[in-house]
PDB file of N, CA and C in Angstrom:
ATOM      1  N   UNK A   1       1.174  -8.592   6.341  1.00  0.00           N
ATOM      2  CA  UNK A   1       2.169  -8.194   7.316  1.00  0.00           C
ATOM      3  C   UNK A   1       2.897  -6.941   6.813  1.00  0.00           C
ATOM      4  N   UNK A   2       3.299  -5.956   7.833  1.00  0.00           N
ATOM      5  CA  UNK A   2       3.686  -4.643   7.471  1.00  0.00           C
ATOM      6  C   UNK A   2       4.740  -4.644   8.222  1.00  0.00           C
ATOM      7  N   UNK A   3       6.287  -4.076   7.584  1.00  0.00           N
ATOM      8  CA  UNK A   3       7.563  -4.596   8.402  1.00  0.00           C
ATOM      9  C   UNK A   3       7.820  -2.737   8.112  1.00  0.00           C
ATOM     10  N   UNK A   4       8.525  -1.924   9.415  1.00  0.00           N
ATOM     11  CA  UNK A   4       8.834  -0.960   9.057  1.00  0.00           C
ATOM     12  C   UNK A   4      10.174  -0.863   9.325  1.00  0.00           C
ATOM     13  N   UNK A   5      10.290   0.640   8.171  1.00  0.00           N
ATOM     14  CA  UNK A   5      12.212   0.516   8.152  1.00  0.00           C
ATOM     15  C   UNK A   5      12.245   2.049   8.456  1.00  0.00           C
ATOM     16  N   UNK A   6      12.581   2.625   9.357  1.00  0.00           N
ATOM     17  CA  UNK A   6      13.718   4.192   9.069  1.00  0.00           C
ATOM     18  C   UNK A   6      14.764   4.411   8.983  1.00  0.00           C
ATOM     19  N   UNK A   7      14.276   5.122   8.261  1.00  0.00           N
ATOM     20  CA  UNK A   7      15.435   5.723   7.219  1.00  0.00           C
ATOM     21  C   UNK A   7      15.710   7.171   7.280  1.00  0.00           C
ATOM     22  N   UNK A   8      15.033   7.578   8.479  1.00  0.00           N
ATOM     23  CA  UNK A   8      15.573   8.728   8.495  1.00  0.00           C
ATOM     24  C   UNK A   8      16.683   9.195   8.354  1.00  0.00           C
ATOM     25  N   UNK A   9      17.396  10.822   8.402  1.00  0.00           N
ATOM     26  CA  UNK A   9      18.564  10.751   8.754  1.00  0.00           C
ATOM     27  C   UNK A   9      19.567  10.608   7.880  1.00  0.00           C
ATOM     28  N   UNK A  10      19.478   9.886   6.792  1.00  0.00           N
ATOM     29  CA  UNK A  10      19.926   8.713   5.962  1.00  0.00           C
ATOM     30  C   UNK A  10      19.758   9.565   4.559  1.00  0.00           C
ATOM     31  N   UNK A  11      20.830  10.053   3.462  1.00  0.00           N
ATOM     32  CA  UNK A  11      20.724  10.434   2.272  1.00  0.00           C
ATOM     33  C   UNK A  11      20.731   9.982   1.315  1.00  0.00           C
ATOM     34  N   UNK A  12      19.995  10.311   0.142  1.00  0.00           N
ATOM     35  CA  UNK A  12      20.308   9.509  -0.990  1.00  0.00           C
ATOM     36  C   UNK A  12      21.534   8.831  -1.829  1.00  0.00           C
ATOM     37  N   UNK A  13      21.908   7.073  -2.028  1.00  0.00           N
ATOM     38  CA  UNK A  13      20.935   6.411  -2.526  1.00  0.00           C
ATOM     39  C   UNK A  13      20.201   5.744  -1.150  1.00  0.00           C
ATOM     40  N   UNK A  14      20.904   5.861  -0.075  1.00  0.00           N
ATOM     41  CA  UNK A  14      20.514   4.893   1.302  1.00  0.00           C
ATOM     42  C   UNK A  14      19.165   4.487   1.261  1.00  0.00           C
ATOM     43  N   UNK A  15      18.202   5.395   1.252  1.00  0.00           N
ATOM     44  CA  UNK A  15      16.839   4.766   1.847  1.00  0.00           C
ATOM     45  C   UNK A  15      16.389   3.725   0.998  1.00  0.00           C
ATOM     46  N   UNK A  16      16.951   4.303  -0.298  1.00  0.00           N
ATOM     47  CA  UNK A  16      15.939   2.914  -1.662  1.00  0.00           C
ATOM     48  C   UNK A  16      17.337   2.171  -1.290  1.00  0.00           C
ATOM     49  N   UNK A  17      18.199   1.929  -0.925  1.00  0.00           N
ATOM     50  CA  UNK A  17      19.193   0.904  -1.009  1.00  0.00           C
ATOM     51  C   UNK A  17      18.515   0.003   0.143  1.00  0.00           C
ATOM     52  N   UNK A  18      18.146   0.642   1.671  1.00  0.00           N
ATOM     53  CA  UNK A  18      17.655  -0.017   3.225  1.00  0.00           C
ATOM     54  C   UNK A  18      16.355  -0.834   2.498  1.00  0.00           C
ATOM     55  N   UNK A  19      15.328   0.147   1.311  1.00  0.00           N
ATOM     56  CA  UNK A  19      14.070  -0.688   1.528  1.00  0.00           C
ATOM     57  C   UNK A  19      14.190  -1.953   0.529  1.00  0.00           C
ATOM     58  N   UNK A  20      15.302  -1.705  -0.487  1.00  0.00           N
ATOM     59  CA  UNK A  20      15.398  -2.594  -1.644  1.00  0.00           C
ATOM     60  C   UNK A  20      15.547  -4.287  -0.884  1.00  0.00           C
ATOM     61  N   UNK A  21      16.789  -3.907   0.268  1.00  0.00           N
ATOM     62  CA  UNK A  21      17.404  -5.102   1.220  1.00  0.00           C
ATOM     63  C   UNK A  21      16.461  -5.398   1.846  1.00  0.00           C
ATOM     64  N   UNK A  22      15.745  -4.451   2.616  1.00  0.00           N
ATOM     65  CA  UNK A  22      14.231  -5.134   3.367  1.00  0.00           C
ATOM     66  C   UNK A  22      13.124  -5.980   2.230  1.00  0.00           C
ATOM     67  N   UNK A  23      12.940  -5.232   1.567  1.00  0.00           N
ATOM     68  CA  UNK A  23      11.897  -5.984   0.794  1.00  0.00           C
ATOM     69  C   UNK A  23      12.438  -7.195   0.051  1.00  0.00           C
ATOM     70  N   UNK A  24      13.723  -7.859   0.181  1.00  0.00           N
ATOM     71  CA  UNK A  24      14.036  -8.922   0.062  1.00  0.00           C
ATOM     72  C   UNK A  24      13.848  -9.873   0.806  1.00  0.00           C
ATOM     73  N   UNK A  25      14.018  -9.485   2.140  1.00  0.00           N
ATOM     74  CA  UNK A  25      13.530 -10.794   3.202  1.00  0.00           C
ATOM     75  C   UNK A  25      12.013 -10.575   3.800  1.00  0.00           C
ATOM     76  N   UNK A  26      10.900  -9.854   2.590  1.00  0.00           N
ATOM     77  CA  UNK A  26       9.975 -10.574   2.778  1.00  0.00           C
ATOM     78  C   UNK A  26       8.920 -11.128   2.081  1.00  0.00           C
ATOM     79  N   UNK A  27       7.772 -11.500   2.228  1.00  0.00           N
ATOM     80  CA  UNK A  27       7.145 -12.463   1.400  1.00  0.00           C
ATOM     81  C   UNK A  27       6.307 -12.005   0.249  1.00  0.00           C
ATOM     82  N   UNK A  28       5.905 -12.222  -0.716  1.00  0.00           N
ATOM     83  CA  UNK A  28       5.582 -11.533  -1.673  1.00  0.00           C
ATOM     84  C   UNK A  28       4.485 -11.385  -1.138  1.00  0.00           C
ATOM     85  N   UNK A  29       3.684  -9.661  -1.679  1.00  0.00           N
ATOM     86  CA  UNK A  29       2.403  -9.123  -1.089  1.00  0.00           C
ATOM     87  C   UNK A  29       2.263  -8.547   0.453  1.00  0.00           C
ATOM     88  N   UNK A  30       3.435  -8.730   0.894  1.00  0.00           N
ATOM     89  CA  UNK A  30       3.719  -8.073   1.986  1.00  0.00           C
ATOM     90  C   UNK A  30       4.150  -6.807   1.973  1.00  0.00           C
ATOM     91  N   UNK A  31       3.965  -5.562   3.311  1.00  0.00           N
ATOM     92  CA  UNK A  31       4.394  -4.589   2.592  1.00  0.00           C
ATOM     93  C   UNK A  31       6.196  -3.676   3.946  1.00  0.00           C
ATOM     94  N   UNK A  32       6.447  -3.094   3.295  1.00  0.00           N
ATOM     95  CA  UNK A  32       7.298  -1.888   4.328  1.00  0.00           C
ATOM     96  C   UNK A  32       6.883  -0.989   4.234  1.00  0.00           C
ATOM     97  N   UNK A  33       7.091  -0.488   5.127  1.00  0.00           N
ATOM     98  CA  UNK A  33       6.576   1.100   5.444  1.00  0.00           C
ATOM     99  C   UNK A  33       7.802   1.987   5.869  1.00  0.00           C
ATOM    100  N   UNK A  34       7.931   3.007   4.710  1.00  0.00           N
ATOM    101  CA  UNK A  34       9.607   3.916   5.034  1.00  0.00           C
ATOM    102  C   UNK A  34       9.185   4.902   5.371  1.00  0.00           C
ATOM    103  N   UNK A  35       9.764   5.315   6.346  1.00  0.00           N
ATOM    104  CA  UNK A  35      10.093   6.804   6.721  1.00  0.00           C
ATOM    105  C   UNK A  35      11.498   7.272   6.400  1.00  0.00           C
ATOM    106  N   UNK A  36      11.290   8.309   5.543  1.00  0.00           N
ATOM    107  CA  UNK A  36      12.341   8.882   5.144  1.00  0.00           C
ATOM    108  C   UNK A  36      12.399  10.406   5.238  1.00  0.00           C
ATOM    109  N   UNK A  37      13.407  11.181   5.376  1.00  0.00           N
ATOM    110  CA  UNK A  37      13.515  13.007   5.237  1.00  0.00           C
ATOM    111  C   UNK A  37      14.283  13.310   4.453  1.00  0.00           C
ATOM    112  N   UNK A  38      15.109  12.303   3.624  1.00  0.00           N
ATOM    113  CA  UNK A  38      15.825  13.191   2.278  1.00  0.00           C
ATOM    114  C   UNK A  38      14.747  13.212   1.161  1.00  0.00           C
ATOM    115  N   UNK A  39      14.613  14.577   1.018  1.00  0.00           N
ATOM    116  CA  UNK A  39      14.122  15.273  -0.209  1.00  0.00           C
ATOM    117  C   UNK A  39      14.313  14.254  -1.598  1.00  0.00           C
ATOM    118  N   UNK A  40      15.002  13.575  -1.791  1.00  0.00           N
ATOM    119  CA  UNK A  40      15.416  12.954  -2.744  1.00  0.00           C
ATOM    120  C   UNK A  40      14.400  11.293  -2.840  1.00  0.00           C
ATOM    121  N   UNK A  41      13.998  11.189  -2.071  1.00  0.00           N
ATOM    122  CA  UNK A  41      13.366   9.830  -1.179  1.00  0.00           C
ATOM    123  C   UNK A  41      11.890  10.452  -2.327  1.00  0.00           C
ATOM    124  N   UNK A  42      11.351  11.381  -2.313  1.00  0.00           N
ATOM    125  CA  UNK A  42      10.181  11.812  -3.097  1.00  0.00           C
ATOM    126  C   UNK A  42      10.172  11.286  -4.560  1.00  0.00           C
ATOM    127  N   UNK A  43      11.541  11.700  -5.465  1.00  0.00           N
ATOM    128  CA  UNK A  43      11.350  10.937  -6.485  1.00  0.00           C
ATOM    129  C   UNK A  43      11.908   9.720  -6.466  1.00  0.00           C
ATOM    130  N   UNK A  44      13.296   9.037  -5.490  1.00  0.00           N
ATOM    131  CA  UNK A  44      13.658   7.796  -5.698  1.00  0.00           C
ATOM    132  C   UNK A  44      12.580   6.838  -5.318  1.00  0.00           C
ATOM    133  N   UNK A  45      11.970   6.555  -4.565  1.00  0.00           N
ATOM    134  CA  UNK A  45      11.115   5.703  -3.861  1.00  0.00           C
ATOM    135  C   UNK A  45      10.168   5.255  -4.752  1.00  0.00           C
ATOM    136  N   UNK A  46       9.226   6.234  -5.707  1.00  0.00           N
ATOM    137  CA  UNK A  46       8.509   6.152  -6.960  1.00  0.00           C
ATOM    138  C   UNK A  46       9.590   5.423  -7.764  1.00  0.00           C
ATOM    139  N   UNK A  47       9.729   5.643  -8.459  1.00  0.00           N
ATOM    140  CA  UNK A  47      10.773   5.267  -9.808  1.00  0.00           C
ATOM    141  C   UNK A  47      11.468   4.051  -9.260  1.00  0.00           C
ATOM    142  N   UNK A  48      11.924   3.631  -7.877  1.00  0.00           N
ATOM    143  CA  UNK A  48      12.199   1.970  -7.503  1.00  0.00           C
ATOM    144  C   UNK A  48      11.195   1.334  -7.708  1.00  0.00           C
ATOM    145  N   UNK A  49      10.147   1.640  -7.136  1.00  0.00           N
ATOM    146  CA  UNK A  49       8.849   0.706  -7.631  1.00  0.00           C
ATOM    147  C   UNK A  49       8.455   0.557  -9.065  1.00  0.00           C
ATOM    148  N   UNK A  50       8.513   1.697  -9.810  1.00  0.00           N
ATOM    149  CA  UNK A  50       8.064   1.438 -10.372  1.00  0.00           C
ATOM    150  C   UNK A  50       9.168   0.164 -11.369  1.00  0.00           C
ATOM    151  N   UNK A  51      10.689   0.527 -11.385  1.00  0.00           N
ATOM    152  CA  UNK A  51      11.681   0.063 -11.717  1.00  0.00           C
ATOM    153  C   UNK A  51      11.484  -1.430 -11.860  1.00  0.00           C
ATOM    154  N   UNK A  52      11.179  -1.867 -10.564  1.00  0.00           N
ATOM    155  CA  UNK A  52      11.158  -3.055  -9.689  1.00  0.00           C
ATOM    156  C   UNK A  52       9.691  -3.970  -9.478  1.00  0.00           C
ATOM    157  N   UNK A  53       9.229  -2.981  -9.808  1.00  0.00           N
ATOM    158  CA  UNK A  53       7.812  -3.944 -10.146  1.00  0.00           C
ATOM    159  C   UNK A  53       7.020  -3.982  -8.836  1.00  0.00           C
ATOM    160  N   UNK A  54       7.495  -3.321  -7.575  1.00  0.00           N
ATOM    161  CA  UNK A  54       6.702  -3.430  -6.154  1.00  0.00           C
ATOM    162  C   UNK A  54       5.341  -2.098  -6.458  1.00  0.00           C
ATOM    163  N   UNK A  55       4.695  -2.116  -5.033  1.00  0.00           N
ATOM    164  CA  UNK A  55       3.380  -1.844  -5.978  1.00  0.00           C
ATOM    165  C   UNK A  55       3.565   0.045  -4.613  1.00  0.00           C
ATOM    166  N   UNK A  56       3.962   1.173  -5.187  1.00  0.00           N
ATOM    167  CA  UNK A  56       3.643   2.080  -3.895  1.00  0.00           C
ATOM    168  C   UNK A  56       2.341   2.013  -3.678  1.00  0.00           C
ATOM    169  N   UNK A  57       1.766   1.479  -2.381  1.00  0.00           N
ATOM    170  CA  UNK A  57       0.663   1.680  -2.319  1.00  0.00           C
ATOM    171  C   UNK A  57       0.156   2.503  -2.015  1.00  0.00           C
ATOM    172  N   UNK A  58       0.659   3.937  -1.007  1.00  0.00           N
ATOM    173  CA  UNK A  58       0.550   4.723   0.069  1.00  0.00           C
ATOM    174  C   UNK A  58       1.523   5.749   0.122  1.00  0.00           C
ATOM    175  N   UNK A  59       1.295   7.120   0.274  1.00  0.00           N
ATOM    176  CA  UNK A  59       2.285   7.916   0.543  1.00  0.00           C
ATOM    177  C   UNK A  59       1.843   9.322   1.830  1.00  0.00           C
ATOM    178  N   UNK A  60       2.917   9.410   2.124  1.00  0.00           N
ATOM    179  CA  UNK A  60       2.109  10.897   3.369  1.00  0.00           C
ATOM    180  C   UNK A  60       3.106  11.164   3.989  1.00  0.00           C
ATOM    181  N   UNK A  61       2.871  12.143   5.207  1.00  0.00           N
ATOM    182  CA  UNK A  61       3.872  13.140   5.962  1.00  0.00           C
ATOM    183  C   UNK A  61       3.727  12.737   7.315  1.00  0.00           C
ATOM    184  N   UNK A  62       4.648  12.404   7.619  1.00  0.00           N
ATOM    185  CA  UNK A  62       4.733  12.068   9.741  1.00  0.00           C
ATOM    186  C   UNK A  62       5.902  12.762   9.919  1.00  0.00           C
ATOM    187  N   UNK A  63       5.386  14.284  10.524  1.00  0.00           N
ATOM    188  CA  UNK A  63       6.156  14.712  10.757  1.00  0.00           C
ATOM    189  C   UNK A  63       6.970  15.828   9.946  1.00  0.00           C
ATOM    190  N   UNK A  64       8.314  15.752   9.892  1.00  0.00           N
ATOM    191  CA  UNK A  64       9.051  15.908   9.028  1.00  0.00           C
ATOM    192  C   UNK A  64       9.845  15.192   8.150  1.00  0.00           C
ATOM    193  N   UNK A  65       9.396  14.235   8.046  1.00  0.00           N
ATOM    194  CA  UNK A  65       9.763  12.703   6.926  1.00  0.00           C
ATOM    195  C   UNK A  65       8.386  12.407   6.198  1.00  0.00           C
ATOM    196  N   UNK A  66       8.615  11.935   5.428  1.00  0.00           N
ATOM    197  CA  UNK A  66       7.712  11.583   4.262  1.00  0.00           C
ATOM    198  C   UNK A  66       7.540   9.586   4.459  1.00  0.00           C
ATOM    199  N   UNK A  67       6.316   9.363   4.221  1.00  0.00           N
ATOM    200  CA  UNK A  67       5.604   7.583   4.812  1.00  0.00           C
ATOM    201  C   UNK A  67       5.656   7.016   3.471  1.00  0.00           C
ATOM    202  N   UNK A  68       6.497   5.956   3.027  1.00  0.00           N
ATOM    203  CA  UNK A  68       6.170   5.219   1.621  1.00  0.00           C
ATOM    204  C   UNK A  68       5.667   3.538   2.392  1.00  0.00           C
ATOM    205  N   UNK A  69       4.317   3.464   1.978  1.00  0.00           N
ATOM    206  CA  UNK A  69       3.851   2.337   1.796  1.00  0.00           C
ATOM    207  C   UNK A  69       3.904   1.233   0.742  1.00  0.00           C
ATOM    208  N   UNK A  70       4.776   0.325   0.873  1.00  0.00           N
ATOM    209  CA  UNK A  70       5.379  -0.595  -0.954  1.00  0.00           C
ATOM    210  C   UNK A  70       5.005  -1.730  -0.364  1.00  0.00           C
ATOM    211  N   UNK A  71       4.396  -2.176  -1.262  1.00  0.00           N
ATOM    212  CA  UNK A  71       3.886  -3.889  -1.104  1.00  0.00           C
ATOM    213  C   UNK A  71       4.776  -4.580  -2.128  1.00  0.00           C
ATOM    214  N   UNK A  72       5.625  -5.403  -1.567  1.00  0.00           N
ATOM    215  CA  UNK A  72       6.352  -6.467  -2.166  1.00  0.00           C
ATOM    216  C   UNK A  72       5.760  -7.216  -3.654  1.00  0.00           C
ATOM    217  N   UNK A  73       6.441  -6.877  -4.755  1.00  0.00           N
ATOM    218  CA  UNK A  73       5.706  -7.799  -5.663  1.00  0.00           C
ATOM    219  C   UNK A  73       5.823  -9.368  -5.763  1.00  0.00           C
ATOM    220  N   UNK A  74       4.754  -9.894  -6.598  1.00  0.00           N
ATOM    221  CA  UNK A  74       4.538 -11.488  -6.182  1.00  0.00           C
ATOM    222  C   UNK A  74       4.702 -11.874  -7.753  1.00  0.00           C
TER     223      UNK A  74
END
């Protein structure tokens, strides 16, 4: 299951703060999918996962926001 969050709009720490709270209510191995446009979202988003132990699976451009694919760790 893939739950998405935007975050556009939204400056740093917000987006890793929105996906940290999302990826709490869901099940381990599950993933979110962020859209984000702060520049800052490039290195925070890496370094939460890696922090946190979730897995980035996926990264890319829609648009003018940047796509983080994180699968919930189990």
């Amino acid at each position: 299951m893939t739950e998405e969050l935007d975050a556009t709009g939204l400056l740093c720490p917000l987006p890793v703060l929105k996906l940290r709270k999302r990826l709490q209510g869901v099940a381990a191995g599950d993933c979110v999918r962020l859209l984000a446009d702060d520049p800052a979202a490039i290195v925070d988003v890496p370094h939460f996962c890696a922090e946190s132990g979730h897995q980035l699976v996926e990264t890319g451009d829609q648009g003018t926001a940047q796509v983080y694919l994180v699968r919930k760790a189990g």
